[in-house]
N, C-alpha and C. Protein backbone atom coordinates (compact mmCIF):
# COMPACT_ATOMS: atom_id res chain seq x y z
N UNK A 1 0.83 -1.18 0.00
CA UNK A 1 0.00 0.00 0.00
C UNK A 1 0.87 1.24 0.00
N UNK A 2 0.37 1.97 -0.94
CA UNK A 2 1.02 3.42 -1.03
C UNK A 2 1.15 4.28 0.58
N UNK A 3 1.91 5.38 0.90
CA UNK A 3 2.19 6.24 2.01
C UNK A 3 0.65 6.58 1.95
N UNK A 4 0.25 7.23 3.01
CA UNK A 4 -0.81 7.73 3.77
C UNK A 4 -0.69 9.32 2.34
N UNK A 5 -1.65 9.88 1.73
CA UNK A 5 -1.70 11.17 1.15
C UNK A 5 -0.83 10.62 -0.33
N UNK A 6 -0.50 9.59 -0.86
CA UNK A 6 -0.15 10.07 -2.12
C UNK A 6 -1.23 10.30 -2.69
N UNK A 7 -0.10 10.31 -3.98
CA UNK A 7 -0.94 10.51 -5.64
C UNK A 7 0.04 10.46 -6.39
N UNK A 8 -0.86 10.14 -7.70
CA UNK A 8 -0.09 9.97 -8.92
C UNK A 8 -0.45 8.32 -9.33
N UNK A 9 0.37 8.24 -10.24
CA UNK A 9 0.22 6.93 -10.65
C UNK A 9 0.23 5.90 -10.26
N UNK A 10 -0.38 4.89 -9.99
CA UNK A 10 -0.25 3.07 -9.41
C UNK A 10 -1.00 2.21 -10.16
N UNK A 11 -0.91 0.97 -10.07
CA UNK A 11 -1.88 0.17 -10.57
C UNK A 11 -1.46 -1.17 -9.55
N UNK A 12 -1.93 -2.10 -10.33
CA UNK A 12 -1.39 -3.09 -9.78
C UNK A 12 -1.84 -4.48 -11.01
N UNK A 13 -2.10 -5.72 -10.71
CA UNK A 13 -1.77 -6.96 -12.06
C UNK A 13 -2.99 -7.82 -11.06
N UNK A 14 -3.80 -8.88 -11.80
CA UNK A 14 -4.45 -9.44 -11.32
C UNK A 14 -4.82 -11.07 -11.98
N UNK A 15 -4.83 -12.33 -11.22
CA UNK A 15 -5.05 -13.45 -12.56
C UNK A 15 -5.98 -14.04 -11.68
N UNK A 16 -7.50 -14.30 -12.20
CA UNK A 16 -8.85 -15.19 -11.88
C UNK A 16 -7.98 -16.52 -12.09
N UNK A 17 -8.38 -17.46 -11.20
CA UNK A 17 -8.13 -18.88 -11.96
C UNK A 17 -9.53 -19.67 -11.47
N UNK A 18 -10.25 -20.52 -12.39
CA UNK A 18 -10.89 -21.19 -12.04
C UNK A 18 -10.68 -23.25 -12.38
N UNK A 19 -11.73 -24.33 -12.25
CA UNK A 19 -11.41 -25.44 -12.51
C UNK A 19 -10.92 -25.77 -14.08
N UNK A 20 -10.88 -25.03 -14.84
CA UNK A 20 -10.40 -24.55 -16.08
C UNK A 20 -8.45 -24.16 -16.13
N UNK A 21 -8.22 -23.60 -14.93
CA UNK A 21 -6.90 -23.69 -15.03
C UNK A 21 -7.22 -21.74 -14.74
N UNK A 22 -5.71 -20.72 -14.94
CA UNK A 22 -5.72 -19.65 -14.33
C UNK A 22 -6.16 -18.90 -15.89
N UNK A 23 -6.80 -18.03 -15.68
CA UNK A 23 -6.71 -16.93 -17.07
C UNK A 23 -5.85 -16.14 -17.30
N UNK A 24 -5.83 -15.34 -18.82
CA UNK A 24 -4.70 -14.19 -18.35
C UNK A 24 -4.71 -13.39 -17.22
N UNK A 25 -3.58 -12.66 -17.15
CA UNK A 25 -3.26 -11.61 -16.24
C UNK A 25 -3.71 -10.26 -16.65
N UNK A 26 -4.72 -9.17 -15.98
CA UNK A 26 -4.60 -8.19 -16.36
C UNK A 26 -4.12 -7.31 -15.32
N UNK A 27 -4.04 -5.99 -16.07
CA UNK A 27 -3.31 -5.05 -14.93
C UNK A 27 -4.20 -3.91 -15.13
N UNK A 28 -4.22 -3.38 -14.14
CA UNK A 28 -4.81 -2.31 -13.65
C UNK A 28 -4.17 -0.89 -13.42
N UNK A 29 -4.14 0.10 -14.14
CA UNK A 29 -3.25 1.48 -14.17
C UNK A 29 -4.55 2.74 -13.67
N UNK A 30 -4.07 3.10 -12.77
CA UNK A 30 -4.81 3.89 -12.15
C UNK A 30 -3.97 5.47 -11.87
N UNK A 31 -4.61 6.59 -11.94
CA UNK A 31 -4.42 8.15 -11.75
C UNK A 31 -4.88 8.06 -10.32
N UNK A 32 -4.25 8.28 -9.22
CA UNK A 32 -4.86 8.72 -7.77
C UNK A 32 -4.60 9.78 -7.79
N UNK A 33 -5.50 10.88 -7.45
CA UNK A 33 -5.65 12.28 -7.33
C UNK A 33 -5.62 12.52 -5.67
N UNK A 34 -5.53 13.46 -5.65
CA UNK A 34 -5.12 14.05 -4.33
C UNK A 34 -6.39 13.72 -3.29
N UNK A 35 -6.12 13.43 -1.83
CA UNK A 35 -7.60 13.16 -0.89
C UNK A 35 -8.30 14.33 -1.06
N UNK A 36 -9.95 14.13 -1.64
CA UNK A 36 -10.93 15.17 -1.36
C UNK A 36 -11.00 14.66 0.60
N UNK A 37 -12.21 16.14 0.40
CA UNK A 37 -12.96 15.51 2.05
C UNK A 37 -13.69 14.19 1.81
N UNK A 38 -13.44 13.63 2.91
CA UNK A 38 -13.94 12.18 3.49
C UNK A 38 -15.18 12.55 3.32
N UNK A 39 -16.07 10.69 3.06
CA UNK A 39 -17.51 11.54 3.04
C UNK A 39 -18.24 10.86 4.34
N UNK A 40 -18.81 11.51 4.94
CA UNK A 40 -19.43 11.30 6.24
C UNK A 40 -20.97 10.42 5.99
N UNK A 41 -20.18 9.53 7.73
CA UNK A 41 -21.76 8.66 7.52
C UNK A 41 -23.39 9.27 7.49
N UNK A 42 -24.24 8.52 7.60
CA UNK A 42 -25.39 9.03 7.47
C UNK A 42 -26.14 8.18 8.94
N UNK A 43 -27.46 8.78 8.99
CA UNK A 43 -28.00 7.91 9.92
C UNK A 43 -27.27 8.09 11.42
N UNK A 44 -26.89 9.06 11.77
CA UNK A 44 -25.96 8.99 13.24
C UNK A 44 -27.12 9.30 14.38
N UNK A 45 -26.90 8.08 14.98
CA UNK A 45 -27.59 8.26 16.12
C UNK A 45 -26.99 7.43 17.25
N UNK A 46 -28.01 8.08 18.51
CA UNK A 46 -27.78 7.19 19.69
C UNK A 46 -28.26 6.13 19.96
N UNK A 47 -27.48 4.96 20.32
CA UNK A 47 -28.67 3.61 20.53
C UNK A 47 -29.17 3.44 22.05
N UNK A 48 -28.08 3.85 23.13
CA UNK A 48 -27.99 3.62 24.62
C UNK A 48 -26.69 4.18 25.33
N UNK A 49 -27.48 4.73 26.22
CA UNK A 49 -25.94 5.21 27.01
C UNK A 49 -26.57 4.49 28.54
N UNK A 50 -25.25 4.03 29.39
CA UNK A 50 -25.20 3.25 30.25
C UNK A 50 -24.11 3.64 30.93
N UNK A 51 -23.79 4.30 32.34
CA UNK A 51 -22.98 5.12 32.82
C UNK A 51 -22.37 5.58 31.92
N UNK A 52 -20.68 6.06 31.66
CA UNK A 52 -20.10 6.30 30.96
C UNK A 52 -19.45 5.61 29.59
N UNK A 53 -20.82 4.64 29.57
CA UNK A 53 -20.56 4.17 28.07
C UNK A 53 -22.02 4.85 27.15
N UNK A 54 -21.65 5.51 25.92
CA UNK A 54 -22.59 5.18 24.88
C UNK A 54 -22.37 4.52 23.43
N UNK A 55 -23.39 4.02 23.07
CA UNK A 55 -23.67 3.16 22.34
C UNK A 55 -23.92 4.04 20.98
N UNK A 56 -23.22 3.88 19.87
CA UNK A 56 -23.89 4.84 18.36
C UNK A 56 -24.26 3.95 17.77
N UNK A 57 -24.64 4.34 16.39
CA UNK A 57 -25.20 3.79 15.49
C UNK A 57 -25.28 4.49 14.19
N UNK A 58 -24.44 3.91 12.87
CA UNK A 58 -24.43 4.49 11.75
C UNK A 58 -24.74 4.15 10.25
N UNK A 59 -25.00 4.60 9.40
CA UNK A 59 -25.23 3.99 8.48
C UNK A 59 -23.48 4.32 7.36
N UNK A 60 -22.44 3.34 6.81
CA UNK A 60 -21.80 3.78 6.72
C UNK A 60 -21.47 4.20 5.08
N UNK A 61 -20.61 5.37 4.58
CA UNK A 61 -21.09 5.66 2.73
C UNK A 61 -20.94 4.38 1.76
N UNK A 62 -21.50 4.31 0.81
CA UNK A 62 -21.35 3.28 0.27
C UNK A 62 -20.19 3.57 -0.72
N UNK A 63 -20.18 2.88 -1.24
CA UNK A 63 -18.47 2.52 -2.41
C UNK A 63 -18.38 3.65 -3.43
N UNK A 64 -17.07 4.10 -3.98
CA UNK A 64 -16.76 5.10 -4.45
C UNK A 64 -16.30 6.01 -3.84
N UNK A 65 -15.56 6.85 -4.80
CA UNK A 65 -14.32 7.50 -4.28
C UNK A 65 -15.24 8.88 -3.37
N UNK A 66 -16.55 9.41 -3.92
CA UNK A 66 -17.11 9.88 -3.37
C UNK A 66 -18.41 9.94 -2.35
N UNK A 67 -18.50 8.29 -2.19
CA UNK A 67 -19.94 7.61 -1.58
C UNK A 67 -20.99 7.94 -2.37
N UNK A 68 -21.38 8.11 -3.41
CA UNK A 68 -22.00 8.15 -4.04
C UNK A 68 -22.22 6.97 -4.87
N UNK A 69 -21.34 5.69 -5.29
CA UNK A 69 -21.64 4.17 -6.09
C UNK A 69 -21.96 3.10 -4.83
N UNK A 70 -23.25 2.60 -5.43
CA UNK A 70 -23.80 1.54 -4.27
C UNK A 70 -23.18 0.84 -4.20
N UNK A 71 -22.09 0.10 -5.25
CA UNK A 71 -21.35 -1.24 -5.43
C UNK A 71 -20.11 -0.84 -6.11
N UNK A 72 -19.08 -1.48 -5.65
CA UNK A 72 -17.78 -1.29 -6.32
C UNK A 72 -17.67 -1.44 -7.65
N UNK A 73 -18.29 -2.83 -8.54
CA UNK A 73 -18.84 -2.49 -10.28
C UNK A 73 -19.45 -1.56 -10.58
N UNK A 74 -20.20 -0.30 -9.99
CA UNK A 74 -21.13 0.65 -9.89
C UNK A 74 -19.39 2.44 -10.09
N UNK A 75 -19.00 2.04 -9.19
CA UNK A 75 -17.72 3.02 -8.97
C UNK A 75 -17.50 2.57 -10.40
N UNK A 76 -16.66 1.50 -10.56
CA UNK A 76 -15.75 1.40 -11.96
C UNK A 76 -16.47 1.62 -12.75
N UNK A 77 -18.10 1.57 -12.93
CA UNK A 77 -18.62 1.51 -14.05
C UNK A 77 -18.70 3.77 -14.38
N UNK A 78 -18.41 4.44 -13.26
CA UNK A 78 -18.53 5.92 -13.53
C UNK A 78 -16.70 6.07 -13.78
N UNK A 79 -16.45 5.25 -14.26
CA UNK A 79 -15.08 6.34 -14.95
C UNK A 79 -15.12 6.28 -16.08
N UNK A 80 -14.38 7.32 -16.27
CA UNK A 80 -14.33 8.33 -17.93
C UNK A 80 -12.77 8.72 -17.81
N UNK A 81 -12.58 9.50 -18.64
CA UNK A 81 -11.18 9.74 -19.06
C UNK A 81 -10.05 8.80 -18.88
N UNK A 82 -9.09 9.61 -17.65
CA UNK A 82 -8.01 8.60 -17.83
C UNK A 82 -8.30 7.23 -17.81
N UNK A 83 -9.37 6.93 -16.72
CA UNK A 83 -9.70 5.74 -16.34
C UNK A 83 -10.43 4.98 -17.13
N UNK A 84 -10.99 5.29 -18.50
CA UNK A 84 -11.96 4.74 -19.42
C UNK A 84 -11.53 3.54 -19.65
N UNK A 85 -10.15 3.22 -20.11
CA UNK A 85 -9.55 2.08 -20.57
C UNK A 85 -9.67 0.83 -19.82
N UNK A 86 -9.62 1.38 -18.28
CA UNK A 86 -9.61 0.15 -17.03
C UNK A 86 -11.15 -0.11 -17.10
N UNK A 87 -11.85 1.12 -17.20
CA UNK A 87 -13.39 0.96 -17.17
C UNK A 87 -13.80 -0.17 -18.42
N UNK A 88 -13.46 0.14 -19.99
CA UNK A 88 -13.44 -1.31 -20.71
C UNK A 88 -13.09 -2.17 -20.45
N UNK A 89 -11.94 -2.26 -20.01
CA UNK A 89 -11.34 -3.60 -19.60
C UNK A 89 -12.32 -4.67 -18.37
N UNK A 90 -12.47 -3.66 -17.44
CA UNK A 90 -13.54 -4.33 -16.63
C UNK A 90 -14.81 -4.82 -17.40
N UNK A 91 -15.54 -4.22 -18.26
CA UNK A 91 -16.43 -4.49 -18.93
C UNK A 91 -16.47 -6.03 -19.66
N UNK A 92 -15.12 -6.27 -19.55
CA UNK A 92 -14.97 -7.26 -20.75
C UNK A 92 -14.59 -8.33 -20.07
N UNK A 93 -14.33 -8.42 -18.88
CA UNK A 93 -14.59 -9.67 -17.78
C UNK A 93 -15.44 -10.50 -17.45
N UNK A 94 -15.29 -11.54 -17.26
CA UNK A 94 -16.23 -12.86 -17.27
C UNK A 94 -16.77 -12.15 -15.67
N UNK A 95 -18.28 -12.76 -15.01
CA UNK A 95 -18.62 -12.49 -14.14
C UNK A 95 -17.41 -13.21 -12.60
N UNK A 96 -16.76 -14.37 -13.12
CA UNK A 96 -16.15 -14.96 -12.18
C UNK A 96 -14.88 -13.82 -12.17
N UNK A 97 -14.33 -13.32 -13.30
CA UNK A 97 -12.97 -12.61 -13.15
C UNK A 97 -13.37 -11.04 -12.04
N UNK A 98 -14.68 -11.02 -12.37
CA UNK A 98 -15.09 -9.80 -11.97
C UNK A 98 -15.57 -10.05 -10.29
N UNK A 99 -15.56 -11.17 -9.72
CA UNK A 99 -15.85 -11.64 -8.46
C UNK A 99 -14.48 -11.61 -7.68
N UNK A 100 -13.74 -11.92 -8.81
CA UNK A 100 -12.17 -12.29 -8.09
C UNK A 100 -11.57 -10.88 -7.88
N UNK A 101 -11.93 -10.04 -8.36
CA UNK A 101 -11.30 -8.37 -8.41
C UNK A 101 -12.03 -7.90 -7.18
N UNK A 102 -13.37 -8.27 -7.42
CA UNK A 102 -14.15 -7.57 -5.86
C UNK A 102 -13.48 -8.02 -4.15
N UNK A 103 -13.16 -9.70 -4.55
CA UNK A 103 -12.46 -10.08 -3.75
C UNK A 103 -11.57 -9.61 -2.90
N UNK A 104 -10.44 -9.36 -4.37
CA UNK A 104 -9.31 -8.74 -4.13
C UNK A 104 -9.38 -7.46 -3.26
N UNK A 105 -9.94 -6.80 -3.79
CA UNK A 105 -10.25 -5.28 -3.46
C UNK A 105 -10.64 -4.88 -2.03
N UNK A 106 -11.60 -5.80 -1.80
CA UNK A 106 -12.21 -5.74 -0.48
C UNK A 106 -11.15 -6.56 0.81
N UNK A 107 -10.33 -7.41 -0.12
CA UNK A 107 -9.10 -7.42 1.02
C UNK A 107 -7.74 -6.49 1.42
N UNK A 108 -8.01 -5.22 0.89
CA UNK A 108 -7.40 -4.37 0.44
C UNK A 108 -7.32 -3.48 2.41
């Protein structure tokens, strides 16, 4: 994982394999732009307070760089420009290659 605040260029390489044997490898080239503001949860409330403990409760943003994509295929599916190319490329993934990226990602 990159330092805390970069930017600039990264990507990284990825290979699905299923009972078929492994597929190609693709790679992933990505523009990271500088941190906007964080986007804040929704739904904040109190559930219980009990001496000096309380209890919250949140609803937390959903996926995308701005909480605005319900699903991580939803994020990739809003890029344009630099990112268009990764955005085809995703497009053109079998549903299993595209399970194995979510995978990945979410172990991130």
């Amino acid at each position: 994982l990159k330092n805390t605040g970069f930017s600039g260029a990264d990507g990284f390489s990825y290979r699905a394999s299923n009972a078929s044997g492994p597929g190609a490898t693709t790679t992933v080239s990505i523009d990271v732009a500088g941190a906007g503001a964080p986007v804040a949860p929704s739904n904040f409330r109190v559930l219980g307070k009990s001496g000096n403990n309380v209890t919250f409760s949140w609803t937390t943003p959903t996926s995308g760089h701005d909480g605005s994509a319900a699903t991580v295929g939803d994020a990739i599916a809003r890029h344009a420009g630099k990112a268009e190319a990764a955005r085809l490329r995703h497009e053109r993934l079998s549903e299993a290659q595209r399970a194995a990226l979510r995978a990945f990602l979410a172990s991130l």
